[in-house]
C-alpha atoms as a PDB file:
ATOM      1  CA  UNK A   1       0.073   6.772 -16.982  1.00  0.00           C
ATOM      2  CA  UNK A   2       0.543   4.010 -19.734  1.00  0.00           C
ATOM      3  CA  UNK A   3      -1.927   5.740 -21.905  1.00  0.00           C
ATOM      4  CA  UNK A   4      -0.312   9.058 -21.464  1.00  0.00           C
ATOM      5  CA  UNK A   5       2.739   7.289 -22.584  1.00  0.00           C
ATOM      6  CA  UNK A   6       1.427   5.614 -25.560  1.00  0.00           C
ATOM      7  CA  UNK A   7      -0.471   8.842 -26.627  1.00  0.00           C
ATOM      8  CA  UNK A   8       2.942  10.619 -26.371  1.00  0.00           C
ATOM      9  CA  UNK A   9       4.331   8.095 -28.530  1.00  0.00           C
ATOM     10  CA  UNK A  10       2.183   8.057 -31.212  1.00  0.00           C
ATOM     11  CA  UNK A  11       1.574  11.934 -31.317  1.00  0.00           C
ATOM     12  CA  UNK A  12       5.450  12.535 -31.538  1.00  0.00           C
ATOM     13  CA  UNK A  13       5.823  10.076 -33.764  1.00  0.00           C
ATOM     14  CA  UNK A  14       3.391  11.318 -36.044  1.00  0.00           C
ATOM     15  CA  UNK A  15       4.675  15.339 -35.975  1.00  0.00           C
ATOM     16  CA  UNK A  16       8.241  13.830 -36.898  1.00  0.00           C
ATOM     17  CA  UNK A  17       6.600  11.696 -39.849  1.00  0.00           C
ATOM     18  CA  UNK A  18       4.856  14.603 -40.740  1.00  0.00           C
ATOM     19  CA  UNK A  19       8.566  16.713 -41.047  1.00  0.00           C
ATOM     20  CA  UNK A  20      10.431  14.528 -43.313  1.00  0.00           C
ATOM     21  CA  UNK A  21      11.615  12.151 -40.210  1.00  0.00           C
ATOM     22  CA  UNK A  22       9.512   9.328 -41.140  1.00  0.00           C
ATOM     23  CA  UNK A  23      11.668   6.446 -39.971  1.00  0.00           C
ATOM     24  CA  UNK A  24      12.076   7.744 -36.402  1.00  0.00           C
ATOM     25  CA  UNK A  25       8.247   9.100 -36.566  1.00  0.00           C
ATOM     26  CA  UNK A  26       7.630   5.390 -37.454  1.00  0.00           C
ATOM     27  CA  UNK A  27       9.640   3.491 -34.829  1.00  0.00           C
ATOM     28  CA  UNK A  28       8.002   5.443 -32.301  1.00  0.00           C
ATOM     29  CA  UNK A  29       4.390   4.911 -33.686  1.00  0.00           C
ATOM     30  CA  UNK A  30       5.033   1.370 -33.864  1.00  0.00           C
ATOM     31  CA  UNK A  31       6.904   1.437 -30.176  1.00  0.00           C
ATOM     32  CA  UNK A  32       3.177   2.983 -29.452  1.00  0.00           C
ATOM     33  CA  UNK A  33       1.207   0.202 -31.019  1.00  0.00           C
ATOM     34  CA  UNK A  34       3.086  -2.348 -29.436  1.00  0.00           C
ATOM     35  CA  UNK A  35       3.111  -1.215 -26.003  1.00  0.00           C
ATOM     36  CA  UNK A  36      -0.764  -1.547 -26.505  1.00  0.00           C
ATOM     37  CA  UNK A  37      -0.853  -4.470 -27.781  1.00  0.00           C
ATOM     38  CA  UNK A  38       1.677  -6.044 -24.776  1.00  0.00           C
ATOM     39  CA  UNK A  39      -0.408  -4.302 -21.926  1.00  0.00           C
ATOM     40  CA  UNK A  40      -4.243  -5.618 -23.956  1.00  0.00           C
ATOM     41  CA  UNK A  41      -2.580  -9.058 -24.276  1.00  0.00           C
ATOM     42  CA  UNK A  42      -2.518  -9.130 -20.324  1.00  0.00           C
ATOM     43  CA  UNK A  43       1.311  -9.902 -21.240  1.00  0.00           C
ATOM     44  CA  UNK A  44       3.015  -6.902 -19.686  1.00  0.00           C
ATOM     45  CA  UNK A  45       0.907  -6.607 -16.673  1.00  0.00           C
ATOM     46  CA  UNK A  46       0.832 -10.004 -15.457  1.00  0.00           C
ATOM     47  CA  UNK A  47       4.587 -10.092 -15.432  1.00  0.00           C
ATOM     48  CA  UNK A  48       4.463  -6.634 -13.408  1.00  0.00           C
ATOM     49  CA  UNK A  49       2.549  -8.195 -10.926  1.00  0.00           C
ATOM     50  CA  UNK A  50       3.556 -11.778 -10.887  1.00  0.00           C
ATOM     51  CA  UNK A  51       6.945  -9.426  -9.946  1.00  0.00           C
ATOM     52  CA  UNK A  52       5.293  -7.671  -6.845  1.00  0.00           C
ATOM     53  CA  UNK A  53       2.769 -10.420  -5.377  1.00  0.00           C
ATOM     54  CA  UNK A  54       4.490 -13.936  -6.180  1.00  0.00           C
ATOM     55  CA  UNK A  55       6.831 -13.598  -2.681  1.00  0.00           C
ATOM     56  CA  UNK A  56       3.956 -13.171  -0.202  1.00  0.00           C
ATOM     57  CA  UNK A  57       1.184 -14.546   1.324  1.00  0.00           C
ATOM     58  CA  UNK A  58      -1.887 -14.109   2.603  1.00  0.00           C
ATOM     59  CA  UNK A  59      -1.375 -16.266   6.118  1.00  0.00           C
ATOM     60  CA  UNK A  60       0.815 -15.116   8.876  1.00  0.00           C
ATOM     61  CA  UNK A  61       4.152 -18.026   8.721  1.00  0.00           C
ATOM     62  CA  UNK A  62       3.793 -18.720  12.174  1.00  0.00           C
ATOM     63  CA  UNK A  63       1.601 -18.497  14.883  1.00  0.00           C
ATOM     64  CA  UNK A  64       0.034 -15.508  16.438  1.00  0.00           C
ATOM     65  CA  UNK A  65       1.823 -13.798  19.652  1.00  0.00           C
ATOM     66  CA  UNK A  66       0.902 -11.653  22.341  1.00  0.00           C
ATOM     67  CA  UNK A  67       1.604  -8.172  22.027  1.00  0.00           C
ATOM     68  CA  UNK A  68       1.834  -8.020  18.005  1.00  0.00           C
ATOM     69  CA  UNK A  69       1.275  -4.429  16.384  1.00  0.00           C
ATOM     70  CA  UNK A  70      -0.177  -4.634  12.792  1.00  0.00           C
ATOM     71  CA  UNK A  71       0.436  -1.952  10.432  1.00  0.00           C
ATOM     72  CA  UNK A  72      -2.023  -0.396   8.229  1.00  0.00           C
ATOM     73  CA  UNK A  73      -1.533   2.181   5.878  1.00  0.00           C
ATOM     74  CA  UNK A  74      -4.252   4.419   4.206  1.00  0.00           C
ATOM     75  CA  UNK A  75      -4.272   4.707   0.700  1.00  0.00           C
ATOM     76  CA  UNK A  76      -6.349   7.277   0.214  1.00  0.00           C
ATOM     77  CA  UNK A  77     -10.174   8.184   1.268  1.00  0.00           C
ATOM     78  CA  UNK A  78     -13.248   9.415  -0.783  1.00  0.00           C
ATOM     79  CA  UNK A  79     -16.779  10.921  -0.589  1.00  0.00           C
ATOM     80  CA  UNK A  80     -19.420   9.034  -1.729  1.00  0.00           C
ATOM     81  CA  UNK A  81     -23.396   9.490  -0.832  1.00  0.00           C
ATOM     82  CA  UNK A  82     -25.033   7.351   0.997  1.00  0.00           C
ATOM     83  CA  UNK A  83     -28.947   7.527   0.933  1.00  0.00           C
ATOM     84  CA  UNK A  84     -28.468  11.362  -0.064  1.00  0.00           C
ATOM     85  CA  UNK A  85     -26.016  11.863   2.595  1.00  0.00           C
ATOM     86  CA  UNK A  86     -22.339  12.031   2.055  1.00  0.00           C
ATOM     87  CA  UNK A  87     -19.858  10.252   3.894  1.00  0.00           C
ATOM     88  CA  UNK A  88     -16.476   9.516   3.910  1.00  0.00           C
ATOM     89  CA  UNK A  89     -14.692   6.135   3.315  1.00  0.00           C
ATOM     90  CA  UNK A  90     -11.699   4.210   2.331  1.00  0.00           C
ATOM     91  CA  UNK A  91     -10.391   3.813  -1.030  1.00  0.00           C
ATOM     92  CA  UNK A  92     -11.432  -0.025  -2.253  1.00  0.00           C
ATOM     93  CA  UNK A  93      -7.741  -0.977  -1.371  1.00  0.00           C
ATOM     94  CA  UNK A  94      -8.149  -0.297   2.007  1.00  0.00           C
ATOM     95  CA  UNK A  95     -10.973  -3.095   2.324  1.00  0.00           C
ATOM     96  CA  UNK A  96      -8.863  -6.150   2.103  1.00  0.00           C
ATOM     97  CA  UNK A  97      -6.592  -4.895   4.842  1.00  0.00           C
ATOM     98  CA  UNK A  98      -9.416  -4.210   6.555  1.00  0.00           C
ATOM     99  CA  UNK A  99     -10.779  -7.435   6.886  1.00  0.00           C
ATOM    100  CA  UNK A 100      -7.700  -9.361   7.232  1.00  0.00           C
ATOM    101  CA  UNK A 101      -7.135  -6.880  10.597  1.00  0.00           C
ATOM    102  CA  UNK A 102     -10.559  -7.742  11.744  1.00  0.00           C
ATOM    103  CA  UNK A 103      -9.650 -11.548  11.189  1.00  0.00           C
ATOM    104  CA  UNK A 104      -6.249 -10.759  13.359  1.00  0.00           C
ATOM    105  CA  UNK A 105      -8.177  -9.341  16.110  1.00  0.00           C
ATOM    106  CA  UNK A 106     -10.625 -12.045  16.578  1.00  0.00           C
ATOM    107  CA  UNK A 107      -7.956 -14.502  16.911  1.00  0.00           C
ATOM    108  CA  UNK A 108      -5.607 -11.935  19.577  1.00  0.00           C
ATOM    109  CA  UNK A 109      -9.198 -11.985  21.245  1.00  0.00           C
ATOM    110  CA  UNK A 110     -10.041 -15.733  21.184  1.00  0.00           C
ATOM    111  CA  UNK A 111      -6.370 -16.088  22.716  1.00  0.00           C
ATOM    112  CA  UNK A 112      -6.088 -13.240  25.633  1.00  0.00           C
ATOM    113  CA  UNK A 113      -3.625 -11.540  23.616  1.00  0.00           C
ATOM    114  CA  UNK A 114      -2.908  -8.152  23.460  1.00  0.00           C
ATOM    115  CA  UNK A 115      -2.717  -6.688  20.150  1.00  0.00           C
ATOM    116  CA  UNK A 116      -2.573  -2.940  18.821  1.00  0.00           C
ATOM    117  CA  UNK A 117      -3.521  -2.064  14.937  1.00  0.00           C
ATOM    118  CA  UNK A 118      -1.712   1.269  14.011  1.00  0.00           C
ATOM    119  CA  UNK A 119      -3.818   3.444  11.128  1.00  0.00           C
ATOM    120  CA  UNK A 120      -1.654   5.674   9.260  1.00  0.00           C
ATOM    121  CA  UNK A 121      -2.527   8.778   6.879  1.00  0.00           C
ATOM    122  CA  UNK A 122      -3.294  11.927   6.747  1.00  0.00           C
ATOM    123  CA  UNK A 123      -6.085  14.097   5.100  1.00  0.00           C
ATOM    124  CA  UNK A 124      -4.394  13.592   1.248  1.00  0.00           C
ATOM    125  CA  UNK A 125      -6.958  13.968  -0.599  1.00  0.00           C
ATOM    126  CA  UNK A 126      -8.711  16.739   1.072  1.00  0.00           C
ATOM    127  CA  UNK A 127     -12.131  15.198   2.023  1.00  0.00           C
ATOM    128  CA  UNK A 128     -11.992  16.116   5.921  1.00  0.00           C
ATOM    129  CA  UNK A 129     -11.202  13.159   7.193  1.00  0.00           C
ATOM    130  CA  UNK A 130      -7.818  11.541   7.841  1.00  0.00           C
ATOM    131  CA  UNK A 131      -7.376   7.894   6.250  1.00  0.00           C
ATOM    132  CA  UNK A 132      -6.286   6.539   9.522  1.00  0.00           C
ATOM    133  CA  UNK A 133      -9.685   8.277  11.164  1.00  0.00           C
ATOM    134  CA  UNK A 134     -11.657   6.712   7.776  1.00  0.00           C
ATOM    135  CA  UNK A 135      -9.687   3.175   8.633  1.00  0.00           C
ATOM    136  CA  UNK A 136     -10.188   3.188  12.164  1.00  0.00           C
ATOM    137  CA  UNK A 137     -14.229   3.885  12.253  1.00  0.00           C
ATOM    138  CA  UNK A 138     -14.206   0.430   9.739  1.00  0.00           C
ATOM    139  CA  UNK A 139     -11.978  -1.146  12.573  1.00  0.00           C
ATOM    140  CA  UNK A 140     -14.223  -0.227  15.300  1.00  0.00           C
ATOM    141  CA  UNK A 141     -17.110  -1.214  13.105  1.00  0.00           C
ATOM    142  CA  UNK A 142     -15.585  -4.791  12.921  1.00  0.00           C
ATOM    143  CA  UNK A 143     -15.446  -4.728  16.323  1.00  0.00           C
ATOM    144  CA  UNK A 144     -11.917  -3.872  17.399  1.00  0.00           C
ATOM    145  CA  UNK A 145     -11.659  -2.214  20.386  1.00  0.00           C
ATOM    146  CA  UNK A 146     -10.882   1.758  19.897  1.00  0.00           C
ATOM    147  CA  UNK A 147      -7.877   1.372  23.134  1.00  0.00           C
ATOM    148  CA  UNK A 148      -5.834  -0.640  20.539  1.00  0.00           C
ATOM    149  CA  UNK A 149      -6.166   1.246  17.738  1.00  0.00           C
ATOM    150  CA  UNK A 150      -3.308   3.815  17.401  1.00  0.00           C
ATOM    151  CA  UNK A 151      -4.028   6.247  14.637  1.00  0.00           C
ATOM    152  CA  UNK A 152      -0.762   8.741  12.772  1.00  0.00           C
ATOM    153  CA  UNK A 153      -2.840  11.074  11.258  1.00  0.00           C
ATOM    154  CA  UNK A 154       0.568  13.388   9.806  1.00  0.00           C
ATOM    155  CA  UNK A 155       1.752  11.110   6.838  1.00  0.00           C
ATOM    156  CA  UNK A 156       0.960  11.985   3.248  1.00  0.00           C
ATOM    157  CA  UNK A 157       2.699   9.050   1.467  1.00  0.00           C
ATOM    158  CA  UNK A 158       4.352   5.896   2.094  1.00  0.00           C
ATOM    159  CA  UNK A 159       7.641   6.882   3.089  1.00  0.00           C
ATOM    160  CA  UNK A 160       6.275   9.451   5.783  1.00  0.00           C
ATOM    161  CA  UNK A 161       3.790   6.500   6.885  1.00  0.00           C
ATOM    162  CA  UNK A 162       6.658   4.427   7.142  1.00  0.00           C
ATOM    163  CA  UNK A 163       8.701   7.094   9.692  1.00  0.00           C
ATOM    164  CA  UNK A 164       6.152   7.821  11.522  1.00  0.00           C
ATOM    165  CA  UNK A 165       4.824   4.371  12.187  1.00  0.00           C
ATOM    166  CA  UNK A 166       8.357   3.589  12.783  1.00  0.00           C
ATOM    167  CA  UNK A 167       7.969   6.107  16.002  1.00  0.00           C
ATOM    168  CA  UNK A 168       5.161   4.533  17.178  1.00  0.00           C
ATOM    169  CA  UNK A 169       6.772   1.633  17.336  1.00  0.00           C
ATOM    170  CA  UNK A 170       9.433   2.210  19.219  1.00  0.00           C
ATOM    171  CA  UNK A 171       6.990   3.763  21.946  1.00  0.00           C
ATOM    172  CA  UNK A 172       4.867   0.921  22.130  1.00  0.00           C
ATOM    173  CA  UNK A 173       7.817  -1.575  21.759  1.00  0.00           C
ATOM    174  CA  UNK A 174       5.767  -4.995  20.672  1.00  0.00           C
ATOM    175  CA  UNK A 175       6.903  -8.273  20.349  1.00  0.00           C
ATOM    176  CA  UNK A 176       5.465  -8.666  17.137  1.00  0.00           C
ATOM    177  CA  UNK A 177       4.983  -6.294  13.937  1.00  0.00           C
ATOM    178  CA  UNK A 178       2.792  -7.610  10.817  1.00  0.00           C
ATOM    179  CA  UNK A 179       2.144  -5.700   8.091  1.00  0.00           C
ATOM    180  CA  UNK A 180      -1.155  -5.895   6.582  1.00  0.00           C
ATOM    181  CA  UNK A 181      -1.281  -4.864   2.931  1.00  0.00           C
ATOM    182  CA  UNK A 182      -2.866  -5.194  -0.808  1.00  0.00           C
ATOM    183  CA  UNK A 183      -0.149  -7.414  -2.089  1.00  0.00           C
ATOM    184  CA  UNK A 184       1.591  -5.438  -5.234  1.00  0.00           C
ATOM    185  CA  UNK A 185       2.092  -2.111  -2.368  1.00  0.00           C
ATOM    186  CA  UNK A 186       3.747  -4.422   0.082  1.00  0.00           C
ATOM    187  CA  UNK A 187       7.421  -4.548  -1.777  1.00  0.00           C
ATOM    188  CA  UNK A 188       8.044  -0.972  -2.121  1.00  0.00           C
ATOM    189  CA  UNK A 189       6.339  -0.704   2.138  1.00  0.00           C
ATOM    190  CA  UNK A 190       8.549  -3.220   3.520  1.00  0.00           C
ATOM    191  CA  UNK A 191      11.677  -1.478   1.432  1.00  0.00           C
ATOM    192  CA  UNK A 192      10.785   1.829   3.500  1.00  0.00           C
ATOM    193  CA  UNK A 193       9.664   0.603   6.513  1.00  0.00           C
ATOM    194  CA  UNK A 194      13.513  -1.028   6.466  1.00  0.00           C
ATOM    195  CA  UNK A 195      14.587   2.355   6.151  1.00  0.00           C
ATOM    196  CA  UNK A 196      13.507   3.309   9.425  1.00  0.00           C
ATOM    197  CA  UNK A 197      14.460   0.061  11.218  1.00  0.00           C
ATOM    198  CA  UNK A 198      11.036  -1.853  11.124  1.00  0.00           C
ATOM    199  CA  UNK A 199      11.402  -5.334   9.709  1.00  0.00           C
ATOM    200  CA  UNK A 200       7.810  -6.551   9.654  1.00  0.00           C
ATOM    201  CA  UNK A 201       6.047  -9.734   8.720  1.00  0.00           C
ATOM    202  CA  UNK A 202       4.067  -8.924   5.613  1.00  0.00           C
ATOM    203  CA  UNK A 203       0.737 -10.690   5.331  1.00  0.00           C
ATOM    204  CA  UNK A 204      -1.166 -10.117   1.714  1.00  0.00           C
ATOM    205  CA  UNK A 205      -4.269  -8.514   1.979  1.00  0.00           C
ATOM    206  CA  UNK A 206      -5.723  -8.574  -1.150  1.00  0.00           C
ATOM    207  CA  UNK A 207      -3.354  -9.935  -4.511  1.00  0.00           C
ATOM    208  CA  UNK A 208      -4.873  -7.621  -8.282  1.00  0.00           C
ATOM    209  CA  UNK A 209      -4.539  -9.403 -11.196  1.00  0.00           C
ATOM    210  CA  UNK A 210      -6.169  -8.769 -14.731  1.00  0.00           C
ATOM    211  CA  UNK A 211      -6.174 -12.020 -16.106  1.00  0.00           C
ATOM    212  CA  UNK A 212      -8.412 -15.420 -14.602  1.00  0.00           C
ATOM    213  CA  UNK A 213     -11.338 -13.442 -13.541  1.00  0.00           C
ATOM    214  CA  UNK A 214     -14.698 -12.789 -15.147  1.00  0.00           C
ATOM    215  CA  UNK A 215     -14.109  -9.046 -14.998  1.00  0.00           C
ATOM    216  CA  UNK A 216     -10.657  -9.311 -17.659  1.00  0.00           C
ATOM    217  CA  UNK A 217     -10.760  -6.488 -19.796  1.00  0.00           C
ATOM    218  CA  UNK A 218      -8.183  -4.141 -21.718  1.00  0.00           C
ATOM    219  CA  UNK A 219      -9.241  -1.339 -18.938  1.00  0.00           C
ATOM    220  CA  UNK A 220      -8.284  -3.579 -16.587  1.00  0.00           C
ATOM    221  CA  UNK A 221      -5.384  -4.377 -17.955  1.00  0.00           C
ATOM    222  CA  UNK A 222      -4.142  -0.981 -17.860  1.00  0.00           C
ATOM    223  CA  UNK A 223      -5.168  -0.121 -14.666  1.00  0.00           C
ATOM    224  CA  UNK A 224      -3.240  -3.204 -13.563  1.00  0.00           C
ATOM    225  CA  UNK A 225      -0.317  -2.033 -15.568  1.00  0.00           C
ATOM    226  CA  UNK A 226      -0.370   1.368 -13.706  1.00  0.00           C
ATOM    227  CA  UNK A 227      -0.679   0.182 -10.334  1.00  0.00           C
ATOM    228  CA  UNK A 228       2.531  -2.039 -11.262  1.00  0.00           C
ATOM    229  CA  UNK A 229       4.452   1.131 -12.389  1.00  0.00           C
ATOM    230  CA  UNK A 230       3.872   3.172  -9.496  1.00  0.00           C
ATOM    231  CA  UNK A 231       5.003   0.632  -7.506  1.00  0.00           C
ATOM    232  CA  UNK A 232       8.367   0.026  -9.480  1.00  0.00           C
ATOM    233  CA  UNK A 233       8.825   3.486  -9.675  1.00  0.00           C
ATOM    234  CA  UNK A 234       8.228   4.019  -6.035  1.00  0.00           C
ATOM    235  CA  UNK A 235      11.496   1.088  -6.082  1.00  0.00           C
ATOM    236  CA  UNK A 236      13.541   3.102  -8.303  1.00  0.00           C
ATOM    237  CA  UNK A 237      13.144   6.303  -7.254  1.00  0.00           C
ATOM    238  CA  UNK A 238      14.382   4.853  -3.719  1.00  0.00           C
ATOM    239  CA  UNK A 239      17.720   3.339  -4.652  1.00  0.00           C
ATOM    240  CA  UNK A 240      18.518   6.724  -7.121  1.00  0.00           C
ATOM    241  CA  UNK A 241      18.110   8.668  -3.714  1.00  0.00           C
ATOM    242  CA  UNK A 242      19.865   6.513  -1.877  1.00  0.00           C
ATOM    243  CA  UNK A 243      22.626   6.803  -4.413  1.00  0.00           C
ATOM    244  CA  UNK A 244      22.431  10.493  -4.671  1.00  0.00           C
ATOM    245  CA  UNK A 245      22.760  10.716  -0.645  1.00  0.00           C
ATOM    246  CA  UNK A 246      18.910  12.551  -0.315  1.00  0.00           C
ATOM    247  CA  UNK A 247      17.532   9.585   1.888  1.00  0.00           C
ATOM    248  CA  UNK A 248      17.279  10.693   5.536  1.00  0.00           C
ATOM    249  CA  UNK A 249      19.743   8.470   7.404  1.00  0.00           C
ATOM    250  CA  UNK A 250      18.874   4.681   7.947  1.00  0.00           C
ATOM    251  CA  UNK A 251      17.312   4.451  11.328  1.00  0.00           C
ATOM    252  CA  UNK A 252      18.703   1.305  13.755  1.00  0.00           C
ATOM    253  CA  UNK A 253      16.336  -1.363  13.934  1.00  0.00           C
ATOM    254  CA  UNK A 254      13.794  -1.493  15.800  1.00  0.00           C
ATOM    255  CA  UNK A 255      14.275  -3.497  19.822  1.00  0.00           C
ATOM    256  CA  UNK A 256      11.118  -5.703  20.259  1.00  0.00           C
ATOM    257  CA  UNK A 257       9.636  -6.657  23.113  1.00  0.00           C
ATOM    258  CA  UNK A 258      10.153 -10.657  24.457  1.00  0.00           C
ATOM    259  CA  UNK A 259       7.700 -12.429  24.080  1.00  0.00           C
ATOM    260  CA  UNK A 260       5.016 -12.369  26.824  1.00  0.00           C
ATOM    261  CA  UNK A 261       6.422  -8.780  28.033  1.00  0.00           C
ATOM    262  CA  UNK A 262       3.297  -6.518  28.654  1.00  0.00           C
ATOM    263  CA  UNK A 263       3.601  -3.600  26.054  1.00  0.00           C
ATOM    264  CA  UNK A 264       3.958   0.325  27.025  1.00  0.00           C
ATOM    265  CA  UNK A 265       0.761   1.997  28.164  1.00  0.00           C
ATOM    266  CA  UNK A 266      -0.037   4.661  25.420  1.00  0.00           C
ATOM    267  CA  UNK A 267      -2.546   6.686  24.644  1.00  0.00           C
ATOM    268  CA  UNK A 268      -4.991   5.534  21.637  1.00  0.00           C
ATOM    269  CA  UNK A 269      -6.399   8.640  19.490  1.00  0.00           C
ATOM    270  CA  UNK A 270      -9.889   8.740  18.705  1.00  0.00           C
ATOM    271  CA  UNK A 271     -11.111   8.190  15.681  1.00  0.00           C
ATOM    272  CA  UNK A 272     -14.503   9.958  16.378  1.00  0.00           C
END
């Protein structure tokens, strides 16, 4: 995105120069060559994220409860072969959510508690598999029980992940919601998950940075920057459509359970 950007820049820039409008051909090539330089610097994208991640953290505020639903939502899947045999998996995001679920489970388990981790996604990106069927196999893998893993298998971004979840929630009525996410997605999630009435507690799986580690690189820099923008645009593009009136309707929020109440019997979908 940045590159495309920069590239548009420079190229306009350099047709105008080219017919007689040299100043404005100029400003924009040097608008160009300074956006570089403020993204390779690290200067641009660690502000974007310091933005994002610097309100969240990566331990639940207080302690675990019985009958607490944790949200995960798929951010995309991919084929990739393994010992010259496809298969399907997660995008890299998805692993830090991942793990922090499978730390959440082992402590509802050491406790007797009953918790239920909801997958959502749908088949975006056209490999065959659903992101919530690619994120609960990895569940089951870590050794969460299939029964409480409740898969939405219809939502092909984050605001229809954030309705539908929404629904499940107000079947299953827990005491408890958590969202479990990579830290710079979890501003723009909690924003729509609001939407539909769901006020959960975000936990950050997973923080990106470019800077302070051994892989900082001007790549990584921009793909830093990128990640930022989607998310801020994501931000923006919600309060223009809530301006313009093309939101769906705010949904009430959502009635949880006391604590200690058993939750709803529901039906878990297979992720086989």
């Amino acid at each position: 995105m940045t590159i495309n950007i920069m590239l548009s820049f420079a190229a306009f820039g350099l047709i105008l120069f080219c017919f007689k409008w040299r100043k404005t051909g100029t400003v924009l090539i040097g608008l160009a060559v300074i956006l570089y330089g403020a993204i390779a610097s690290g200067l641009v994208p660690d502000y974007l994220m310091n933005r994002l991640q610097s309100p969240y953290s990566s331990q639940l505020q207080t302690p675990l409860e019985d009958n607490t639903a944790f949200i995960i939502f798929g951010t995309g899947t991919q084929v990739v072969d393994e010992r010259g045999q496809k298969a399907v998996e997660p995008l890299a995001f998805s692993y830090a959510p991942l793990l922090a679920a499978a730390a959440m489970n082992r402590q509802c388990v050491d406790k007797g508690f009953s918790c239920k981790f909801i997958a959502s996604g749908a088949d975006v990106s056209g490999t065959g598999v659903s992101e919530a069927t690619a994120i609960a196999v990895q569940l089951e893998k870590a050794g969460i029980d299939p029964a409480s893993i409740l898969l939405d298998e219809k939502s092909r971004n984050s605001w229809q992940n954030s309705k539908n979840t929404a629904a499940i929630l107000r079947e299953i009525r827990p005491a408890r919601v958590v969202l479990l996410q990579a830290a710079p997605m979890l501003t723009r999630d909690l924003l729509y998950l609001a939407h539909f009435g769901v006020k959960p507690e975000p936990v950050a799986a997973g923080f990106l940075t470019g800077s302070h580690t051994n892989m900082s690189s001007t790549a990584l820099y921009f793909l830093v920057t990128d990640v930022a923008l989607h998310e801020e645009i994501g931000l923006w593009r919600y309060t223009v459509y809530n301006f313009m009136g093309w939101n769906e309707p705010r949904q009430p929020e959502l009635e949880l359970a006391t604590s200690g109440t058993p939750a709803p019997s529901v039906k878990p979908a297979s992720a086989q």
